[in-house]
C-alpha atoms as a PDB file:
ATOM      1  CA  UNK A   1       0.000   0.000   0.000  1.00  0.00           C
ATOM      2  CA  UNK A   2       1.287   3.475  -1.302  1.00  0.00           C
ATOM      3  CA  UNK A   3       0.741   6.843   1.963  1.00  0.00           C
ATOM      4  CA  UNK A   4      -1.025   9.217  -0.672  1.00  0.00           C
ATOM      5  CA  UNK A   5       1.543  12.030   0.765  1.00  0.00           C
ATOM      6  CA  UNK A   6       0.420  15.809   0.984  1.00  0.00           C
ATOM      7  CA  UNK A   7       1.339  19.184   0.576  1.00  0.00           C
ATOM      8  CA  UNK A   8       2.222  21.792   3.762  1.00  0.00           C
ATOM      9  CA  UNK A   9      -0.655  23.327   4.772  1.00  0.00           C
ATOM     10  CA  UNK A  10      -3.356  20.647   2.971  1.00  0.00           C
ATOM     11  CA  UNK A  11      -5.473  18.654   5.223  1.00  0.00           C
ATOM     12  CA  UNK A  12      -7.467  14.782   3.378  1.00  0.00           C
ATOM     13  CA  UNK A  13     -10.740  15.445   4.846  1.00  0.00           C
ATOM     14  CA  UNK A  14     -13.024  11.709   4.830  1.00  0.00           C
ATOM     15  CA  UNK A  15     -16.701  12.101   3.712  1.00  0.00           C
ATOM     16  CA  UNK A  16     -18.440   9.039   4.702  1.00  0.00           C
ATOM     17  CA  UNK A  17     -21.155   7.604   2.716  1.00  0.00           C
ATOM     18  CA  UNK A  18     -23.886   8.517   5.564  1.00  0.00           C
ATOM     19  CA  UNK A  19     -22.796  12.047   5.666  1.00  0.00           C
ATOM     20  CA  UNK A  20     -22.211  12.842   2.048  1.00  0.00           C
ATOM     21  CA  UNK A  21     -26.231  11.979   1.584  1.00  0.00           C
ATOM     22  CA  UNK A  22     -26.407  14.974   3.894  1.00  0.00           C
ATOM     23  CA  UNK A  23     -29.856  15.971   5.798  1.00  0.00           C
ATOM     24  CA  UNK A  24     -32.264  18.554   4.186  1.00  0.00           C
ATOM     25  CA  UNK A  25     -33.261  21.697   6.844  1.00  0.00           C
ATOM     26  CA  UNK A  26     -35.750  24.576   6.183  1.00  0.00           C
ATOM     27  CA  UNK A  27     -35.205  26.204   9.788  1.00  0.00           C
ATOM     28  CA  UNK A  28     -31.847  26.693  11.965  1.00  0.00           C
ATOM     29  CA  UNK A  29     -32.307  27.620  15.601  1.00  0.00           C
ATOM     30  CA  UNK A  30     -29.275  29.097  17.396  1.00  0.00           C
ATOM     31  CA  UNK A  31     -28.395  29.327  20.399  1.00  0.00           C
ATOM     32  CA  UNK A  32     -24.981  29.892  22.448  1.00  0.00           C
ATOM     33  CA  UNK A  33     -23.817  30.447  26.005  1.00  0.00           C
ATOM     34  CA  UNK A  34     -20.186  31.617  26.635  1.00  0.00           C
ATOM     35  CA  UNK A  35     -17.845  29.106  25.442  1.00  0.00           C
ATOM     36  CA  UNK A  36     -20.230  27.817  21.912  1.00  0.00           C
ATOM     37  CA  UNK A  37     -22.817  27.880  19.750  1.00  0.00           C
ATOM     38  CA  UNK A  38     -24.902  25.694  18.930  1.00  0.00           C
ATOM     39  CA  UNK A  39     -26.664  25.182  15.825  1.00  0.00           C
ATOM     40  CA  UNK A  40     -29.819  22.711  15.309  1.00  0.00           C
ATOM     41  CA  UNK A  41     -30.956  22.042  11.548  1.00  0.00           C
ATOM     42  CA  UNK A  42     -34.585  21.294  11.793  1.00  0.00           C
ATOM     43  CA  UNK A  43     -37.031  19.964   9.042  1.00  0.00           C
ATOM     44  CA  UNK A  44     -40.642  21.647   9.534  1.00  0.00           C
ATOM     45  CA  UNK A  45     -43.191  19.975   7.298  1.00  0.00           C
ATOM     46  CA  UNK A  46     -46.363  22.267   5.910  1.00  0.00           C
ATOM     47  CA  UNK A  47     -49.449  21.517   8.377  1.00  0.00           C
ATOM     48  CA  UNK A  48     -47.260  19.473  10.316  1.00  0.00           C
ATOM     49  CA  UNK A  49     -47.706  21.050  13.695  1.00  0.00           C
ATOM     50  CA  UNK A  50     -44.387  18.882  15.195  1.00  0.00           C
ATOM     51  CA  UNK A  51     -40.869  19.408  13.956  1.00  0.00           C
ATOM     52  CA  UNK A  52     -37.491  17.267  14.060  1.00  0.00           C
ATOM     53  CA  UNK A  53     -34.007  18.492  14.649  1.00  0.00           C
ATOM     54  CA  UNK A  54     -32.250  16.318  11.707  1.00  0.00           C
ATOM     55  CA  UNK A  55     -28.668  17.828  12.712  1.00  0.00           C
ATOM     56  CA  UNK A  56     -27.269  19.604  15.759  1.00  0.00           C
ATOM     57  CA  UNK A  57     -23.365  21.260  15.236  1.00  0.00           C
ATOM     58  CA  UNK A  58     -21.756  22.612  18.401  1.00  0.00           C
ATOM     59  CA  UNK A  59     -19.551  25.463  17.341  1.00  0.00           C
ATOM     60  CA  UNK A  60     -16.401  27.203  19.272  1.00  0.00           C
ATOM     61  CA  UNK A  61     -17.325  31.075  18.917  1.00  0.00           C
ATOM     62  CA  UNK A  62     -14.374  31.820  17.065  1.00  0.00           C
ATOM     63  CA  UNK A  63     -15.406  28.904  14.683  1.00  0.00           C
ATOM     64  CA  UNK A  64     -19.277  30.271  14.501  1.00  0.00           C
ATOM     65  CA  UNK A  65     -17.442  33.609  13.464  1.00  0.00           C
ATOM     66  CA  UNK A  66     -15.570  31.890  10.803  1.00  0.00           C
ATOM     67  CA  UNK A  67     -18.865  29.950   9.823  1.00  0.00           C
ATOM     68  CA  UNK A  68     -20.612  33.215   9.502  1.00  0.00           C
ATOM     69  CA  UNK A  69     -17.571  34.968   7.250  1.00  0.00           C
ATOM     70  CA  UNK A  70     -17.500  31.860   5.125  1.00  0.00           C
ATOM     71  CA  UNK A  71     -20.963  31.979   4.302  1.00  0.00           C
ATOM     72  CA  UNK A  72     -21.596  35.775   3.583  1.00  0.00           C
ATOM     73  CA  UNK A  73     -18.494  35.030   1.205  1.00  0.00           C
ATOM     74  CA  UNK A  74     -20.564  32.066  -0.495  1.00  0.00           C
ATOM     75  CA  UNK A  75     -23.472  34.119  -0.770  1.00  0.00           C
ATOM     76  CA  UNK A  76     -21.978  36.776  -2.484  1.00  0.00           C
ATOM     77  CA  UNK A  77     -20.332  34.590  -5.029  1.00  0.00           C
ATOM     78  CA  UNK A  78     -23.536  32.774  -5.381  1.00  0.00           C
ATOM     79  CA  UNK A  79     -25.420  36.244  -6.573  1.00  0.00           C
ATOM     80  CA  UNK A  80     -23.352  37.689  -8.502  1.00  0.00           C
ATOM     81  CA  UNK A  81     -23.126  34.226 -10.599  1.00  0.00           C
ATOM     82  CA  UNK A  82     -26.946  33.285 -10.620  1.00  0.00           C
ATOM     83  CA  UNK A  83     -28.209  36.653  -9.040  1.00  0.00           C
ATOM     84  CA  UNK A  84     -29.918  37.913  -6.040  1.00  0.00           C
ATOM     85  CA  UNK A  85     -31.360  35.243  -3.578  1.00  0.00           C
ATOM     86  CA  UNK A  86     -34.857  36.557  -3.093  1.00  0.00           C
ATOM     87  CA  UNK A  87     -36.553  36.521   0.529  1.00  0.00           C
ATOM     88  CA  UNK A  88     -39.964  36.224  -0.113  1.00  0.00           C
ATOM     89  CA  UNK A  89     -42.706  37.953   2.465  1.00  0.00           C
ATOM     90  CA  UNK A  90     -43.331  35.082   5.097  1.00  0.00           C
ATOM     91  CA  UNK A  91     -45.527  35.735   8.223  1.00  0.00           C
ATOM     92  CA  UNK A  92     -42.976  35.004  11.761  1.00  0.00           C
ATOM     93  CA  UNK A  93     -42.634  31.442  13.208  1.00  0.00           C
ATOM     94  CA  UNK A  94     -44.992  31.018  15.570  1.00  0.00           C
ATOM     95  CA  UNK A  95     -42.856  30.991  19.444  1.00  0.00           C
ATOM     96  CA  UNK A  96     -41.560  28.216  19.705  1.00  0.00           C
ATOM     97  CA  UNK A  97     -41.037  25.658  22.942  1.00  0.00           C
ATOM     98  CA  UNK A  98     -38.019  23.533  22.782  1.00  0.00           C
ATOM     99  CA  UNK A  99     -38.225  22.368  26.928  1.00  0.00           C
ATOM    100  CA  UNK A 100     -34.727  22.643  26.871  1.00  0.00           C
ATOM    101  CA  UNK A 101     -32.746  24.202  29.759  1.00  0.00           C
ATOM    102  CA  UNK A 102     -30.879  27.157  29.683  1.00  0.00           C
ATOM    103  CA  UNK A 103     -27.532  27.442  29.060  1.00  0.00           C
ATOM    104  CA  UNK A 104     -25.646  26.420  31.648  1.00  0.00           C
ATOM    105  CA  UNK A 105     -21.095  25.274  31.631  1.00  0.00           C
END
């Protein structure tokens, strides 16, 4: 067996099969305390009154930053290639109860 051997600086990053599916998410809730973030990718169905958290990514807040950065920076290339992502009127989500706990280290 041949070590595939890299450059300085590159990182091989595995996608496993189960991941590279990936999970679909219409809503992202956010929360954060002092030491992360944490980001739950939920799937609401129309006239489905119940909702399921499909993926939940716990963030440093120096990584969150960096998410945020990256994505403003895909966004941008994204319009000016197939132009401006529209945001269609939409009436606010209902409040929402999550029994969860607050935030605690």
């Amino acid at each position: 067996m041949s070590e595939k051997k890299t450059q300085p600086g590159q990182m091989n990053i595995e996608l496993p099969e189960s991941v590279a599916e990936g999970q679909y998410s219409n809503l992202a809730i956010i929360s954060h305390n002092h030491s992360e973030f944490v980001v739950d990718f939920v799937m609401m169905v129309p006239n489905v009154p119940k909702a399921k958290v499909k993926s939940r990514i716990i963030l440093s807040p120096q990584h969150a930053k960096r998410l945020m950065m990256a994505l403003a920076d895909n966004i941008k290339k994204f319009e000016q290639q197939f132009g401006v992502i529209s945001e269609p009127d939409v009436p606010p989500f209902p409040h929402m109860n999550f029994n969860t706990p607050a935030a605690q280290a």
